[in-house]
N, C-alpha and C. Protein backbone atom coordinates (compact mmCIF):
# COMPACT_ATOMS: atom_id res chain seq x y z
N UNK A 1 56.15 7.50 -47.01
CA UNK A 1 55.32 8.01 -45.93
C UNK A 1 55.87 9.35 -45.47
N UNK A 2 54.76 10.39 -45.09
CA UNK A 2 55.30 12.00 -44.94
C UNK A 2 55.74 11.66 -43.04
N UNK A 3 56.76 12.31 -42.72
CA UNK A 3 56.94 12.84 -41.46
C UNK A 3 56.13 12.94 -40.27
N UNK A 4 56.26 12.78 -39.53
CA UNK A 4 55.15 13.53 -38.41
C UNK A 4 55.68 15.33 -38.48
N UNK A 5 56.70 15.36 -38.59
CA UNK A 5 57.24 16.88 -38.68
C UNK A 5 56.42 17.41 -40.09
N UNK A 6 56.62 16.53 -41.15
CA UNK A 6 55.49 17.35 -42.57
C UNK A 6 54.02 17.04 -42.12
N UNK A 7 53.38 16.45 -41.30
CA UNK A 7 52.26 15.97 -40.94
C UNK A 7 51.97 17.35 -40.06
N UNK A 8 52.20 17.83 -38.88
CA UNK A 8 52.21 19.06 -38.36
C UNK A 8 52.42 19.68 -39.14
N UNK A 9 53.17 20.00 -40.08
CA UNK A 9 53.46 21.49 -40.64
C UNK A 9 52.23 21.52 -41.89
N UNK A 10 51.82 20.32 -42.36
CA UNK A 10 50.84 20.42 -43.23
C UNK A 10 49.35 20.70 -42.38
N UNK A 11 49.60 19.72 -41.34
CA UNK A 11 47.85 20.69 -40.32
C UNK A 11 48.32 22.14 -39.76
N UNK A 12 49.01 22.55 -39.32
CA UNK A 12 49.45 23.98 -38.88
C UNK A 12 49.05 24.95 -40.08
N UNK A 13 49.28 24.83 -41.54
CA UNK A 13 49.09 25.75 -42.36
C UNK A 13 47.60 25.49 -43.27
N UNK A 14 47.38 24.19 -42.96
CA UNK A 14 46.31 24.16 -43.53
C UNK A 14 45.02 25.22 -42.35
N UNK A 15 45.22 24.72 -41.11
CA UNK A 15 44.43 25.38 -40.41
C UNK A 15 45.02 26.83 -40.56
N UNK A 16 45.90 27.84 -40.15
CA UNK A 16 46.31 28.45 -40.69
C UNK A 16 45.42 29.43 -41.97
N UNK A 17 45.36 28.53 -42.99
CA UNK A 17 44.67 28.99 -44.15
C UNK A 17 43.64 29.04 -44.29
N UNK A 18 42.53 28.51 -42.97
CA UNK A 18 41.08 28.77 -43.07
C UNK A 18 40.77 29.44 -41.36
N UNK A 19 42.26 29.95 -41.22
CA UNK A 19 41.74 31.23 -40.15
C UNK A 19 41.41 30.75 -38.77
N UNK A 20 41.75 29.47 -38.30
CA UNK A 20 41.40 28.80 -37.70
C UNK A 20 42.62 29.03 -36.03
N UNK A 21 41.81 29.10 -35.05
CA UNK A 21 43.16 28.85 -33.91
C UNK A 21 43.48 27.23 -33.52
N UNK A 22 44.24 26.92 -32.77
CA UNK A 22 44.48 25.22 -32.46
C UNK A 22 42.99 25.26 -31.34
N UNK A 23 42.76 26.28 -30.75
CA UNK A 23 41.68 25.97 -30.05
C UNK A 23 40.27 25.64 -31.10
N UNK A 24 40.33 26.64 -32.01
CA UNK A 24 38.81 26.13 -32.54
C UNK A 24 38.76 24.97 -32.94
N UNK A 25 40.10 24.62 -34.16
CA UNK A 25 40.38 23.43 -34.55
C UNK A 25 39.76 22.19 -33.62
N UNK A 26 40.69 22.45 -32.56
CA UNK A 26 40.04 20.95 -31.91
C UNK A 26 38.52 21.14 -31.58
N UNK A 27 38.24 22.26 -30.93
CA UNK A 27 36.58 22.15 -30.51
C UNK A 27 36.08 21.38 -32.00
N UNK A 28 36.14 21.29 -33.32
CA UNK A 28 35.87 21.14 -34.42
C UNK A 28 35.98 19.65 -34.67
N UNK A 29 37.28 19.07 -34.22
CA UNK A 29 37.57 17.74 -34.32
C UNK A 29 37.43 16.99 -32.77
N UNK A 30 36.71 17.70 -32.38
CA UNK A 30 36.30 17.03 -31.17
C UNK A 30 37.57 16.49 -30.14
N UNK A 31 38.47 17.08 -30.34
CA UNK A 31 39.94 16.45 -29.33
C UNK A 31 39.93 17.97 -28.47
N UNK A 32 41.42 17.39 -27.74
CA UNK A 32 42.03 18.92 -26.95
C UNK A 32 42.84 19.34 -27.82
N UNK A 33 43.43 20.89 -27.08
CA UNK A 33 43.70 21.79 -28.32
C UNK A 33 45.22 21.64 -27.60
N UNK A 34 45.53 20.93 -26.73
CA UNK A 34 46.98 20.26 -26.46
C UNK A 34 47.28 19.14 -27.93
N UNK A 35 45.98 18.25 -28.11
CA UNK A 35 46.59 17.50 -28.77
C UNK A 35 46.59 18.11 -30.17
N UNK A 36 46.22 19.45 -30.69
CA UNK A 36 46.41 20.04 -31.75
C UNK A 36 48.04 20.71 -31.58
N UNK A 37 48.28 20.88 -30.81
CA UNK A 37 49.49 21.55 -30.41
C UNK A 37 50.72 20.20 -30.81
N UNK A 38 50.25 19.10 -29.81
CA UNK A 38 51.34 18.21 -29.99
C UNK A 38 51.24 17.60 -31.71
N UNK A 39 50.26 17.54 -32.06
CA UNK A 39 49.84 17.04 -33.68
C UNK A 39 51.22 18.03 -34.40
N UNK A 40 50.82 19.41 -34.68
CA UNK A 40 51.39 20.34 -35.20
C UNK A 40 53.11 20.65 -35.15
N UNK A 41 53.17 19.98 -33.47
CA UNK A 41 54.59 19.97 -33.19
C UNK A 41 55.70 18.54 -33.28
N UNK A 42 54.68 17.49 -33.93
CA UNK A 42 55.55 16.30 -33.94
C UNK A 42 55.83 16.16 -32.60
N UNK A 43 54.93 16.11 -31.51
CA UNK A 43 55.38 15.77 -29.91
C UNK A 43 54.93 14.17 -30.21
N UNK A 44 55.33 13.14 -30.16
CA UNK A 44 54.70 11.71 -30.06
C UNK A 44 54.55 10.97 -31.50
N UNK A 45 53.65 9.99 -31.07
CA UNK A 45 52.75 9.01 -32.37
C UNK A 45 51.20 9.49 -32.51
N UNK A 46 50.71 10.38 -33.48
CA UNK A 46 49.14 9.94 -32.99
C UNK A 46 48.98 9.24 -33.66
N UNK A 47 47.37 9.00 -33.25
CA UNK A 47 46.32 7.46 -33.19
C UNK A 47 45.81 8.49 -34.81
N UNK A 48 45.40 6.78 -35.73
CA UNK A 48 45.02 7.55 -37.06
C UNK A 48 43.53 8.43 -36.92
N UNK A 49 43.19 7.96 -36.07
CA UNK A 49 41.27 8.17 -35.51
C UNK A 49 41.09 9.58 -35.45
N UNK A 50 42.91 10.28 -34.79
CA UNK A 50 43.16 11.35 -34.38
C UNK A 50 42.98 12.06 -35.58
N UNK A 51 44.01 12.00 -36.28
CA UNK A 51 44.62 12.41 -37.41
C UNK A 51 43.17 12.64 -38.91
N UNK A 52 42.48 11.51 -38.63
CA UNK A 52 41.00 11.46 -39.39
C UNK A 52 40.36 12.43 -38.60
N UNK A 53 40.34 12.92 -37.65
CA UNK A 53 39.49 13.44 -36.71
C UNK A 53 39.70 15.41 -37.46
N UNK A 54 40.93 15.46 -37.51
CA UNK A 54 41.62 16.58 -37.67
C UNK A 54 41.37 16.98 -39.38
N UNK A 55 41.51 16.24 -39.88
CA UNK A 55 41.27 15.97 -41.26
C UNK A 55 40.09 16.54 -41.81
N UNK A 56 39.38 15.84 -41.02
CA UNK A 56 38.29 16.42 -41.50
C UNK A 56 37.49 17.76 -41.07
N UNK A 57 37.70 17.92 -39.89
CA UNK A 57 37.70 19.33 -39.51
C UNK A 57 38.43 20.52 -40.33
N UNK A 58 39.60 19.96 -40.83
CA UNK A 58 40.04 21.00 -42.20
C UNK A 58 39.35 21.07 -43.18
N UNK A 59 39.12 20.06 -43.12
CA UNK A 59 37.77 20.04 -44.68
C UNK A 59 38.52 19.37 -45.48
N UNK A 60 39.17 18.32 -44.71
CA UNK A 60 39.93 17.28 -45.92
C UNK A 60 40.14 15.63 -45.44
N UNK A 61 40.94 15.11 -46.00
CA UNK A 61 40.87 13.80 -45.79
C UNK A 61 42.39 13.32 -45.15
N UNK A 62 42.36 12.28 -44.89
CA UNK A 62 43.76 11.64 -43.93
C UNK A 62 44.51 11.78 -45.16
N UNK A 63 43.98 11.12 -46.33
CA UNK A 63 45.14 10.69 -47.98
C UNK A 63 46.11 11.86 -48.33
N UNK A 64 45.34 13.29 -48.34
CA UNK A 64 45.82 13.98 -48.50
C UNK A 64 46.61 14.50 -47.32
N UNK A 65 46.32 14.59 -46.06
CA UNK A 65 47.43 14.74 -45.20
C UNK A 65 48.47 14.47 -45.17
N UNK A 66 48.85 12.44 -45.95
CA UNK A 66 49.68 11.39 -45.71
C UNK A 66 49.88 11.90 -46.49
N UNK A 67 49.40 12.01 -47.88
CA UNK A 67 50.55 11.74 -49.31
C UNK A 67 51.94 12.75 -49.42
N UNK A 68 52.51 11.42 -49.96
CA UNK A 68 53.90 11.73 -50.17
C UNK A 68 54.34 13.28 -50.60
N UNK A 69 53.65 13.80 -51.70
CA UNK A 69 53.23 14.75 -52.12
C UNK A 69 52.16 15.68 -52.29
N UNK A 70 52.30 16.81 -52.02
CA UNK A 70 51.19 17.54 -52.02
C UNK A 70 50.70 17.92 -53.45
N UNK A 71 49.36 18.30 -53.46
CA UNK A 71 49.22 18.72 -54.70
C UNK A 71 50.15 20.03 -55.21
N UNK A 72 50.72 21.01 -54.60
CA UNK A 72 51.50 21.93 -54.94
C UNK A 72 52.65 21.56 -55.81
N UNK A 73 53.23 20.32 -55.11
CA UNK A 73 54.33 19.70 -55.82
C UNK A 73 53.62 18.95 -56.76
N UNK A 74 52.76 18.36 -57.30
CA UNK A 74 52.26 17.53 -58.39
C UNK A 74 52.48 18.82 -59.24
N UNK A 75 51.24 20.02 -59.27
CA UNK A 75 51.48 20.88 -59.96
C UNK A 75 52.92 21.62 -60.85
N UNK A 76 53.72 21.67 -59.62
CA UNK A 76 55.02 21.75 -60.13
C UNK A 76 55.83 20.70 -61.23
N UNK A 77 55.51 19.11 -60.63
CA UNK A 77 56.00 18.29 -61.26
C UNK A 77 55.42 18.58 -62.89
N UNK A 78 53.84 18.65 -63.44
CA UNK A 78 53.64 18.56 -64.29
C UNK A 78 53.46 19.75 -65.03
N UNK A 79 53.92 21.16 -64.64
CA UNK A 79 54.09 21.99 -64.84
C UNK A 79 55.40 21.79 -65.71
N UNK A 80 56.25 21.17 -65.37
CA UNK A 80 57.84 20.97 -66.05
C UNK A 80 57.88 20.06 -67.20
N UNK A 81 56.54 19.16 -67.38
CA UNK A 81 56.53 18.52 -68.69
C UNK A 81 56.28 19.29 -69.76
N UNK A 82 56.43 18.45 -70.75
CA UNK A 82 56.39 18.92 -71.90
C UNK A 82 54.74 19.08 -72.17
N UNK A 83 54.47 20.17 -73.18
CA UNK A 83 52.99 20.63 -73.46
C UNK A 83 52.22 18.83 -73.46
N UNK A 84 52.67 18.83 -74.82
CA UNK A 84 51.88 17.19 -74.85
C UNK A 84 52.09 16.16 -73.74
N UNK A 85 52.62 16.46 -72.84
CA UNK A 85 52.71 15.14 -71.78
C UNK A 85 51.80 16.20 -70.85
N UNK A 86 51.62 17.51 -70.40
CA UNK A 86 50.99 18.00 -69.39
C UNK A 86 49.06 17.55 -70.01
N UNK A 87 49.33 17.93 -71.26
CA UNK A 87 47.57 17.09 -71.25
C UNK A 87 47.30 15.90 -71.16
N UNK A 88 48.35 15.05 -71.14
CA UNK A 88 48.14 13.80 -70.97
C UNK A 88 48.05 13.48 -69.39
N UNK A 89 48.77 14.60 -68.89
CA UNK A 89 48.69 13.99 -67.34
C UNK A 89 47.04 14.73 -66.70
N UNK A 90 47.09 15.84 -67.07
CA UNK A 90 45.66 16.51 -67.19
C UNK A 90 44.23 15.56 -67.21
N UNK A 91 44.36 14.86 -68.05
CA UNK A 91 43.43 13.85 -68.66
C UNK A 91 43.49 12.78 -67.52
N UNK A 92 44.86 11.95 -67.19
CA UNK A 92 44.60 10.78 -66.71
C UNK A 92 44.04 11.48 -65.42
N UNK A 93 44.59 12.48 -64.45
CA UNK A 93 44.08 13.27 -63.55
C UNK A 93 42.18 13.33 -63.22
N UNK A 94 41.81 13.99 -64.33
CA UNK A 94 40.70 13.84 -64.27
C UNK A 94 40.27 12.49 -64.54
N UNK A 95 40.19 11.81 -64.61
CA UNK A 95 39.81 10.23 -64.88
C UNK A 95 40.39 9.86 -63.54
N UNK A 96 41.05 9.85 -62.83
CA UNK A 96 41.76 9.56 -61.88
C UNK A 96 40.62 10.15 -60.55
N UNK A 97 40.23 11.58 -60.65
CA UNK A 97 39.70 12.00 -59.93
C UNK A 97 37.51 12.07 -60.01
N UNK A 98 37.66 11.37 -61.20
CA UNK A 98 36.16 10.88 -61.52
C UNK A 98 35.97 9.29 -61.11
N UNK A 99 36.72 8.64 -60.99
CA UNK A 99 37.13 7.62 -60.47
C UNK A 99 36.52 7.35 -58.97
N UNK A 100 37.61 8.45 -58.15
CA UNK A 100 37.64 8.47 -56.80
C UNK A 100 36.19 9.04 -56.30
N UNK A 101 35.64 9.67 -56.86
CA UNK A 101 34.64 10.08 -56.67
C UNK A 101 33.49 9.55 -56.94
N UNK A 102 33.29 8.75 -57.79
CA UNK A 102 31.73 7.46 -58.12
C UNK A 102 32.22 6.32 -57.33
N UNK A 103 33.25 6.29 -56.48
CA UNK A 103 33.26 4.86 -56.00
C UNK A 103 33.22 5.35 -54.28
C-alpha cells in the first residue's frame, strides 16, 4: 500500500500536470480546497469517497492513485528486461489492459 505522503505527492503533480490550482481541483471534485491541501500534504486519514472524488477529477481512478507502483516505474522495470521478455511483458500488458476494459 502507497503512503499518504506518495498519495499527496502523486495528486499534487498529477494536478500539477493538467495546470490545475488546489482551488479548481476541488471545485472539480466537489470538496474544499483545504481538503485538497490536507490530501496533498498527508495532514490526516482521508475517507476513500474522498480520494475517488479527487481521482476522478484528475481524470483517473483511485487504482492508479493506490498502486504500489506507478506506471513510470513499470516502464522502467520492463525497460531493463531482456528484448524477448519486454515483448512478452508488452503482450501480457495489453491483454491485461483489454481485459480491464470489456469487463
Amino acid at each position: 500500500m502507497v503512503s499518504y505522503e506518495e498519495l499527496g505527492r502523486r495528486i499534487r503533480e498529477r494536478r500539477r500536470s493538467l495546470g490545475l490550482s488546489q482551488e479548481s481541483l476541488a471545485e472539480r471534485a466537489g470538496v474544499s480546497k483545504e481538503t485538497i491541501g490536507r490530501l496533498e500534504q498527508a495532514a490526516g486519514t482521508p475517507a476513500l469517497e474522498t480520494v475517488d472524488k479527487v481521482s476522478l477529477a484528475l481524470g483517473t481512478n483511485v487504482s492508479v492513485l493506490l498502486a504500489e507502483r506507478t506506471c513510470e516505474e513499470v516502464a522502467v522495470l520492463v525497460a531493463e528486461l531482456p528484448e524477448r521478455e519486454q515483448e512478452i511483458a508488452r503482450v501480457m500488458l495489453q491483454a491485461l489492459s483489454e481485459h480491464v476494459h470489456a469487463g
